[in-house]
N, C-alpha and C. Protein backbone atom coordinates (compact mmCIF):
# COMPACT_ATOMS: atom_id res chain seq x y z
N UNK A 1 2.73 0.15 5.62
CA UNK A 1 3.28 0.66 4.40
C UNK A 1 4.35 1.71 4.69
N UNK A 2 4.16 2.34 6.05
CA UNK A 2 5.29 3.30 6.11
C UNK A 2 6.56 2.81 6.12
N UNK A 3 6.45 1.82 7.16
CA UNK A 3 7.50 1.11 7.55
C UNK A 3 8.24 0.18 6.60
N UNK A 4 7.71 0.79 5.14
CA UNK A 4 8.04 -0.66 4.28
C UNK A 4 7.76 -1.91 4.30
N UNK A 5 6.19 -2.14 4.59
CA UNK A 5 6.09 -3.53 5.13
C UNK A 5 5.13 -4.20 3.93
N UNK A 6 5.68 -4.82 3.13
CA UNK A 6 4.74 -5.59 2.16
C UNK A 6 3.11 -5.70 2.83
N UNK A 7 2.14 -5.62 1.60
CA UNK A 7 0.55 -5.65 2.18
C UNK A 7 0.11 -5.87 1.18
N UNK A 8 -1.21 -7.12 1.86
CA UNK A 8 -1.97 -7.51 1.54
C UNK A 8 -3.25 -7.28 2.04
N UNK A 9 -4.35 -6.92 1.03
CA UNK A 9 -5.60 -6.47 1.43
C UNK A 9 -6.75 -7.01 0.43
N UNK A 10 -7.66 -6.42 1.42
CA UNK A 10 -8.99 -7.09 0.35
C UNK A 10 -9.54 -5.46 -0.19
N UNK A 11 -10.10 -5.57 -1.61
CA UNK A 11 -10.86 -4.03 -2.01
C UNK A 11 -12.15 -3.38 -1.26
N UNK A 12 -11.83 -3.81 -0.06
CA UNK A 12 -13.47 -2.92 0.94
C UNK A 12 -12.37 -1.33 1.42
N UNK A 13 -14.21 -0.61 1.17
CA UNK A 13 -14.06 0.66 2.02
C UNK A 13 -13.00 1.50 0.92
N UNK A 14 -12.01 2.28 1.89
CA UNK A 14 -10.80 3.07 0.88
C UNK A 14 -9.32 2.13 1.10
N UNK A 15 -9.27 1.07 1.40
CA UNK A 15 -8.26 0.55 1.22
C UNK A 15 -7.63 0.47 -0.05
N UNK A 16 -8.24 0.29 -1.18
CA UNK A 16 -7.53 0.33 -2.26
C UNK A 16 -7.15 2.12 -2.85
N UNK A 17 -7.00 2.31 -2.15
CA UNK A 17 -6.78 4.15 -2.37
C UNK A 17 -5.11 3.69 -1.80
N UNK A 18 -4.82 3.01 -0.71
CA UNK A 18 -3.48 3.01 -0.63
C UNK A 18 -2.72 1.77 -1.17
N UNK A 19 -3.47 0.41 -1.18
CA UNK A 19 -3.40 -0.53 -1.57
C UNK A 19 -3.87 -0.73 -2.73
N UNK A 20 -2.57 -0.75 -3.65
CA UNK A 20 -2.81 -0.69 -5.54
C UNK A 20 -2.45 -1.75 -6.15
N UNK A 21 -3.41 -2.76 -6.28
CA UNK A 21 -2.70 -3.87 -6.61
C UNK A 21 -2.28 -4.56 -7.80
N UNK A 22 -0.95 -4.45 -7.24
CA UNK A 22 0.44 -5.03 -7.90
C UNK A 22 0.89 -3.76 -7.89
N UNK A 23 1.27 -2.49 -7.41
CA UNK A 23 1.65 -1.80 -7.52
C UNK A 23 2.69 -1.01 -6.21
N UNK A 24 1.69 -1.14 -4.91
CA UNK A 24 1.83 -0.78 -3.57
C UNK A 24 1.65 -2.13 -2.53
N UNK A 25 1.22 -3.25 -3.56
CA UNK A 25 0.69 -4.22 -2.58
C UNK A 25 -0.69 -5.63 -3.30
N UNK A 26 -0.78 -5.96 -2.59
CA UNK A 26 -1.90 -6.71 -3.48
C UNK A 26 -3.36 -7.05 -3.13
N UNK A 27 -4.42 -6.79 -3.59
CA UNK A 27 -5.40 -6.63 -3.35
C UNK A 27 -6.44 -8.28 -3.52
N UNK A 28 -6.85 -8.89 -2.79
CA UNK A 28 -7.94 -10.43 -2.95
C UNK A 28 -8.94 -9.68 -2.62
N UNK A 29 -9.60 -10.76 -3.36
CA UNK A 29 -11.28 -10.52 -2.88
C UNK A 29 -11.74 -10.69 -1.18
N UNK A 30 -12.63 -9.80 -0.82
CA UNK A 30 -12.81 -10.45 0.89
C UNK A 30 -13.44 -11.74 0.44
N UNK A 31 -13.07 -12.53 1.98
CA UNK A 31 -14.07 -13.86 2.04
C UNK A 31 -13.03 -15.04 1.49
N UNK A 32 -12.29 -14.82 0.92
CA UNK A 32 -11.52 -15.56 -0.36
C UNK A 32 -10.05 -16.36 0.23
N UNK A 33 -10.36 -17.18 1.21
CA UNK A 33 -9.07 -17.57 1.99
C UNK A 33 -7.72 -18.19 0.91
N UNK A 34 -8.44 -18.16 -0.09
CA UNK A 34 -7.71 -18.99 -1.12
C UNK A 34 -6.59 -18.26 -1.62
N UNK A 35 -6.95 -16.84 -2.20
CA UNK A 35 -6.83 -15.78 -2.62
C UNK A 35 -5.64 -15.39 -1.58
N UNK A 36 -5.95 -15.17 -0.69
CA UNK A 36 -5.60 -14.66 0.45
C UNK A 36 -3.86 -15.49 0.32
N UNK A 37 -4.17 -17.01 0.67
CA UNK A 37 -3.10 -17.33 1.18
C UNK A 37 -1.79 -17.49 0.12
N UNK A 38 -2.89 -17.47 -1.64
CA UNK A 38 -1.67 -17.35 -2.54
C UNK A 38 -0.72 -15.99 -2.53
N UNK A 39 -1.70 -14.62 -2.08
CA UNK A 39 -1.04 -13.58 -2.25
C UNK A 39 0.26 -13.25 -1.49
N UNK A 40 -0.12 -13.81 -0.05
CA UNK A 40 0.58 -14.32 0.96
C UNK A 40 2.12 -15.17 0.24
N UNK A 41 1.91 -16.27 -0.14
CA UNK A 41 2.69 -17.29 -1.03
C UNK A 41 3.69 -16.50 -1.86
N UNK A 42 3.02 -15.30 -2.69
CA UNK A 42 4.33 -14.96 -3.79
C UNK A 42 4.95 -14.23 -2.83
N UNK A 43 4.55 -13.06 -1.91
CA UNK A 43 5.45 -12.69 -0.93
C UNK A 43 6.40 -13.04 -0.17
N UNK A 44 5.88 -14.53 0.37
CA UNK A 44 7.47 -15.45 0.98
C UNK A 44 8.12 -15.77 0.24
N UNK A 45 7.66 -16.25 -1.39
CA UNK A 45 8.93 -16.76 -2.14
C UNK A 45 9.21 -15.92 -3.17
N UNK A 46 8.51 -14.63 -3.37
CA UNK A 46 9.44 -13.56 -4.70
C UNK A 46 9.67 -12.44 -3.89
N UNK A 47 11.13 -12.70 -3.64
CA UNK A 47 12.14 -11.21 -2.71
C UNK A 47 11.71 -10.02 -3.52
N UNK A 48 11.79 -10.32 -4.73
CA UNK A 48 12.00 -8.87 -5.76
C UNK A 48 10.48 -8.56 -5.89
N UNK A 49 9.43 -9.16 -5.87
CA UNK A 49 8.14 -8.64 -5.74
C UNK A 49 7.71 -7.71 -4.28
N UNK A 50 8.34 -8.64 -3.37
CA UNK A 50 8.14 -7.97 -1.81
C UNK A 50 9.14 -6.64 -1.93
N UNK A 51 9.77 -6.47 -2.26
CA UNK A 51 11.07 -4.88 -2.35
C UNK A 51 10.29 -4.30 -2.54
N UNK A 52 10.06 -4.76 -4.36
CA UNK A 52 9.28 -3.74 -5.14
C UNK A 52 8.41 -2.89 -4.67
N UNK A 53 6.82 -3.96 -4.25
CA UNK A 53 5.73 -2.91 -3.58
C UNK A 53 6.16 -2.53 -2.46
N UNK A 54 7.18 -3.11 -1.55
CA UNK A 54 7.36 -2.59 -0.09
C UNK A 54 7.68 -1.25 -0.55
N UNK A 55 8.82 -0.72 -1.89
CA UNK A 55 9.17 0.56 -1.67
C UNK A 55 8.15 1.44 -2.56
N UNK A 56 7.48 1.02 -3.30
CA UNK A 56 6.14 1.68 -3.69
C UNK A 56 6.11 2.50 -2.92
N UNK A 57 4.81 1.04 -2.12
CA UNK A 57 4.53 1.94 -1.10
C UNK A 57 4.98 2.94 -0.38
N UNK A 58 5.77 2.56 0.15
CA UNK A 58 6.95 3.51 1.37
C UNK A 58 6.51 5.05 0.31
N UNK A 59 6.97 5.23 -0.94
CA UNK A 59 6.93 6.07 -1.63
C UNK A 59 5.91 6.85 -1.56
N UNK A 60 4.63 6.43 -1.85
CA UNK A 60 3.41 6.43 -1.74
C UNK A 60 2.81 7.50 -0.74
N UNK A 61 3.38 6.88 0.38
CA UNK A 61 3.00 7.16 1.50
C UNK A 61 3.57 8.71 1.87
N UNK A 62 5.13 8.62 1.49
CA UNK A 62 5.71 9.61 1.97
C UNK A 62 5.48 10.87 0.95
N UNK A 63 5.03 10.62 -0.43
CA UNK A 63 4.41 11.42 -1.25
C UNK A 63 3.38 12.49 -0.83
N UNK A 64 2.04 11.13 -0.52
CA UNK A 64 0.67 11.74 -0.51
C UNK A 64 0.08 11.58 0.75
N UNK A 65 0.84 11.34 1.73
CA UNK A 65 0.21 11.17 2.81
C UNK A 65 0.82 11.34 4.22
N UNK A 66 2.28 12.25 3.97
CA UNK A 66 3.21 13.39 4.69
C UNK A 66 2.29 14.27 5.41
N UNK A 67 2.32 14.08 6.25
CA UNK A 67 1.29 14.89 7.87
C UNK A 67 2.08 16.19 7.25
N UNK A 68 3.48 16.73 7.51
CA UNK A 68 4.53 17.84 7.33
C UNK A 68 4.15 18.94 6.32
N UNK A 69 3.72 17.93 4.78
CA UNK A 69 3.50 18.53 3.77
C UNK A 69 2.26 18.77 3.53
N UNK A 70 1.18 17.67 4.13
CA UNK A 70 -0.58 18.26 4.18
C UNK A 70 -0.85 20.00 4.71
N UNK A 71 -0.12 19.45 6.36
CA UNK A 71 0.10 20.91 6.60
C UNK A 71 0.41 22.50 5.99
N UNK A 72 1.68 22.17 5.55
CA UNK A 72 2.39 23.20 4.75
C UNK A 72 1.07 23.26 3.54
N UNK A 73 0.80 22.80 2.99
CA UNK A 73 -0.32 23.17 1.73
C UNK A 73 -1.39 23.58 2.45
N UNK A 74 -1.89 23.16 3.49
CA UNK A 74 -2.82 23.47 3.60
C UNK A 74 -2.88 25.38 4.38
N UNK A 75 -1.47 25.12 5.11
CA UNK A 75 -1.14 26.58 5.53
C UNK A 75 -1.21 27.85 4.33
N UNK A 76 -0.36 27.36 3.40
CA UNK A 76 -0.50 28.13 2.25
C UNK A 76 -1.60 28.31 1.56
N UNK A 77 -2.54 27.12 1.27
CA UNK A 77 -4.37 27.41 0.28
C UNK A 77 -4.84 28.51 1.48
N UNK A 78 -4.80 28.63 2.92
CA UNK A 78 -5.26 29.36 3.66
C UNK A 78 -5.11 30.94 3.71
N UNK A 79 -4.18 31.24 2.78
CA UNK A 79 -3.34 32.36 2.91
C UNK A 79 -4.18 33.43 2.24
């Protein structure tokens, strides 16, 4: 996701904390090869869907999950 890389995931664990689906990326059920390979499918053939969440994400990431800026807040709550 940093790298701007379209993603696909299943909802186990905290993956869907970064993976929001249809939003950052798209989320199938585990187990679900079916699922899987359509989500896969709109990604090779809708450019403007793959942009979209690729720059979500990217967004996302560089928002709430900036090593630089955890720091800096966390330097400052310390103060």
């Amino acid at each position: 996701m940093a790298f701007g890389t379209p993603c696909v995931s299943t909802d186990v664990t905290g993956i869907p904390e970064l993976v929001r689906d249809g939003e950052t990326g798209l989320i199938v059920p585990q187990h679900d090869a079916e699922q899987l390979a359509n989500a896969l499918g709109q990604f090779l053939t809708n450019s403007a869907l793959r942009v979209k969440l690729s720059t979500q994400a990217r967004q996302l990431i560089e928002s709430e999950f900036d090593i630089a800026i955890r720091f800096l807040l966390l330097t400052i709550e310390s103060i």
